[in-house]
C-alpha atoms as a PDB file:
ATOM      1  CA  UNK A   1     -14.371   4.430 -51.502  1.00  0.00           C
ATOM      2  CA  UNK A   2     -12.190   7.410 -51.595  1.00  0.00           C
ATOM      3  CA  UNK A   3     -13.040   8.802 -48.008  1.00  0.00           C
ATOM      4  CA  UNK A   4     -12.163   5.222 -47.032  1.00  0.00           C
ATOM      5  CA  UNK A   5      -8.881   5.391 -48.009  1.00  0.00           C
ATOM      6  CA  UNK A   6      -8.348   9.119 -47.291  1.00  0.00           C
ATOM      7  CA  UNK A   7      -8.872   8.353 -43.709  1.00  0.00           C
ATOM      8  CA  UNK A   8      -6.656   5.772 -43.201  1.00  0.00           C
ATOM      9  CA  UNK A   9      -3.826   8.020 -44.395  1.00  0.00           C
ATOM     10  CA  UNK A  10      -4.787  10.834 -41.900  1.00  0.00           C
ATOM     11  CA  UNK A  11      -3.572   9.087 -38.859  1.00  0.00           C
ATOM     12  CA  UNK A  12      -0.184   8.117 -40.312  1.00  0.00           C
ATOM     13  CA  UNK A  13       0.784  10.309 -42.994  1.00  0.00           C
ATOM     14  CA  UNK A  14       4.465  10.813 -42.103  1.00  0.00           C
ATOM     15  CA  UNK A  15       4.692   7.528 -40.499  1.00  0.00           C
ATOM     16  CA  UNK A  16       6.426   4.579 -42.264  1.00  0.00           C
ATOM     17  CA  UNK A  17       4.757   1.258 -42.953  1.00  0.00           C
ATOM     18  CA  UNK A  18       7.230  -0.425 -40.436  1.00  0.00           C
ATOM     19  CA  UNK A  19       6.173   2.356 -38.324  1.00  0.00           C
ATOM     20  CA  UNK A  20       2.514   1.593 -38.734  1.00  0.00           C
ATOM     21  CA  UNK A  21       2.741  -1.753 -38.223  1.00  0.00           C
ATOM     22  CA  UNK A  22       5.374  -1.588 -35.003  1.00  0.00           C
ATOM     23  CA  UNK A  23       2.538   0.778 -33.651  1.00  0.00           C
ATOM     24  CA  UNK A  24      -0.698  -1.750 -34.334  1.00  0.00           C
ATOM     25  CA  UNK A  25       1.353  -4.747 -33.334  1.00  0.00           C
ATOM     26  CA  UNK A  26       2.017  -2.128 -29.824  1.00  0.00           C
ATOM     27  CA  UNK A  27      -1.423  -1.314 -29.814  1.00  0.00           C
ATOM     28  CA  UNK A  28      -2.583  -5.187 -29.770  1.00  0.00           C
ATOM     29  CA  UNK A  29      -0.289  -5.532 -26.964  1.00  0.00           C
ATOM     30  CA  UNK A  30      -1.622  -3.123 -24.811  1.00  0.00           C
ATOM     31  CA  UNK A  31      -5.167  -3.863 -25.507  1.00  0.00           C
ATOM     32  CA  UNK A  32      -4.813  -7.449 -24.625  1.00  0.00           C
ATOM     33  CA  UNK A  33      -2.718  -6.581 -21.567  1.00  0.00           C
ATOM     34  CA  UNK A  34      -5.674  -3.977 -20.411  1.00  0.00           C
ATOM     35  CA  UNK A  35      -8.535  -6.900 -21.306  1.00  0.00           C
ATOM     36  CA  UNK A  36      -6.994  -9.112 -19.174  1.00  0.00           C
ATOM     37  CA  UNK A  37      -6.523  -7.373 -16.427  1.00  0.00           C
ATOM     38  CA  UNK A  38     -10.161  -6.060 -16.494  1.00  0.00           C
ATOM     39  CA  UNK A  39     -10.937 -10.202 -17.341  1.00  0.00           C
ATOM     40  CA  UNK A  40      -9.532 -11.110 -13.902  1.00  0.00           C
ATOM     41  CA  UNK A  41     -11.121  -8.196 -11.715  1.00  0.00           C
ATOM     42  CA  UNK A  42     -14.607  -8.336 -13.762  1.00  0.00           C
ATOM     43  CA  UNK A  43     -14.429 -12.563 -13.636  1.00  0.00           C
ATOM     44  CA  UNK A  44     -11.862 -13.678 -11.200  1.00  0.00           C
ATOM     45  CA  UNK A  45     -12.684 -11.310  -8.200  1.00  0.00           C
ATOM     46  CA  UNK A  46     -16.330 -11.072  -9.231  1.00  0.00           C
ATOM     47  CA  UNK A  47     -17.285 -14.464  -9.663  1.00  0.00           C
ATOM     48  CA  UNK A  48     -14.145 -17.211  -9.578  1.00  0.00           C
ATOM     49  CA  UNK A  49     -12.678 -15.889  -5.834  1.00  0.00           C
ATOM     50  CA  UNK A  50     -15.969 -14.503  -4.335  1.00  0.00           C
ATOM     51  CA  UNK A  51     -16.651 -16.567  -2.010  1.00  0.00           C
ATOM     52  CA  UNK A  52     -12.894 -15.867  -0.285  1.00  0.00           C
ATOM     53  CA  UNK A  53     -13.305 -12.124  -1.032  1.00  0.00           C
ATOM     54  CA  UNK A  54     -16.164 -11.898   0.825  1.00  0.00           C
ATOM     55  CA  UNK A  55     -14.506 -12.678   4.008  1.00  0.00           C
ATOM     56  CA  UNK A  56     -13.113  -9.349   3.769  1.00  0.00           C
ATOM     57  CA  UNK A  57     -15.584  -6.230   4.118  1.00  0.00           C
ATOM     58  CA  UNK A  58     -16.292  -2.545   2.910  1.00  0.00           C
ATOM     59  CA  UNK A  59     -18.372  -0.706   4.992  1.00  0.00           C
ATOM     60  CA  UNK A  60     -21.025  -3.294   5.614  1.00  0.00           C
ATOM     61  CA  UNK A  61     -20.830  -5.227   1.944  1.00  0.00           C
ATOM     62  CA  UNK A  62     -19.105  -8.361   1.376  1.00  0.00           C
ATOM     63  CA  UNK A  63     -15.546  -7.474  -0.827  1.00  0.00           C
ATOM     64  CA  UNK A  64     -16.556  -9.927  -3.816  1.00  0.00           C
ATOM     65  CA  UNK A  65     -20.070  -8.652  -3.836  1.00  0.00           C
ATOM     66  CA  UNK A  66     -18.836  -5.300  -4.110  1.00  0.00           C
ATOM     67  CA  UNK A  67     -15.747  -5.768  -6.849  1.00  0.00           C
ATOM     68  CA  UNK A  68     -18.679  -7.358  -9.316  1.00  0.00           C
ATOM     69  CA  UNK A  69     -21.327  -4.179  -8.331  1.00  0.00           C
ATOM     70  CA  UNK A  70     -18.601  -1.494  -8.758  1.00  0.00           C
ATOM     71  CA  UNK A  71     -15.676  -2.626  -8.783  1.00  0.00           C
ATOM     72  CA  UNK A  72     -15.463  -4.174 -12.126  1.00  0.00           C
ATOM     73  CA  UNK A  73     -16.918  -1.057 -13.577  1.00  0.00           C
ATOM     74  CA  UNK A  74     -14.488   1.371 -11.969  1.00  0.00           C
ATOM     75  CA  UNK A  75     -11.574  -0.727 -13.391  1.00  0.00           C
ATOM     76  CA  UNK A  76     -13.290  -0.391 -16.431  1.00  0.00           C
ATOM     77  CA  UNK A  77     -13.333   3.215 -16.579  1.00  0.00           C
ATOM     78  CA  UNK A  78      -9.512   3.478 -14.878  1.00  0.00           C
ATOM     79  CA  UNK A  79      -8.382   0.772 -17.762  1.00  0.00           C
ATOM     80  CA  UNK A  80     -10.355   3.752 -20.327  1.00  0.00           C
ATOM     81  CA  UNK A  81      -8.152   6.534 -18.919  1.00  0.00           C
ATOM     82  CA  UNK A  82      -4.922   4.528 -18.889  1.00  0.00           C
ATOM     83  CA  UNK A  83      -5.388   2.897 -22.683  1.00  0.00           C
ATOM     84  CA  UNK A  84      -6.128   6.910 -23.643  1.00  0.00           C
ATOM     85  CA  UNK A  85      -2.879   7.627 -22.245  1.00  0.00           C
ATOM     86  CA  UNK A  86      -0.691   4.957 -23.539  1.00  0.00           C
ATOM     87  CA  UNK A  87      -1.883   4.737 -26.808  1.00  0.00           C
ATOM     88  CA  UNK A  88      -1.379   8.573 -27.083  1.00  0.00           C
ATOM     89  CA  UNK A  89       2.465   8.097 -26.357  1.00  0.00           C
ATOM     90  CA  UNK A  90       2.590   5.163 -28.535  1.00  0.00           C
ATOM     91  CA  UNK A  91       0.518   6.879 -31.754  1.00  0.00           C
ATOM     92  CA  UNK A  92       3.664   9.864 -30.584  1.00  0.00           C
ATOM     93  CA  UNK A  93       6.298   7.081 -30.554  1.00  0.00           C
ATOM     94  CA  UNK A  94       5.462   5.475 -33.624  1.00  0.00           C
ATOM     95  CA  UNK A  95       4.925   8.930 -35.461  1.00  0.00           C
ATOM     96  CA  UNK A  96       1.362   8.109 -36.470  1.00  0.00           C
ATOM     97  CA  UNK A  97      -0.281  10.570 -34.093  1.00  0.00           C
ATOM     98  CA  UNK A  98      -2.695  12.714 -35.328  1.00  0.00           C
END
């Protein structure tokens, strides 16, 4: 019980709780905004539009096919590097960085 609560603190030590909770409700924001973006390439160009994707080509495999091979992966990993970022200027914002 006591490491519980001794690492909650250690991310927002000097940080307010209207601070703390400005930066989760921020958070939230941003980690719905990045789920639905990778929603709509993973579902919506991989399965919902495929069949007008694939009228379109890249090297010799149908667009749609290749969004839900690769594409939905490398937005994936793109959405990983951008929610790193952002949430590091947002834990700097909100003074709850570590």
């Amino acid at each position: 019980m006591e490491t519980e609560s001794k690492d909650e603190g250690v991310a927002s030590e000097g940080a307010s709780p209207e601070s703390r909770e400005a930066f989760w409700r921020a958070n939230k924001r941003l980690i719905f905004i990045l789920l639905t973006v990778w929603l709509v390439v993973s579902l919506g160009c991989g399965v919902w539009w495929i069949e007008w994707l694939n009228q379109f080509t890249i090297g010799s495999l149908p667009l749609g096919f290749w969004i839900a091979q690769q594409g939905s992966i490398y937005t994936f990993v793109i959405l990983i590097l951008i929610y790193a970022v952002c949430a590091d200027r947002l834990e700097r914002e909100h003074g709850v960085a570590e």
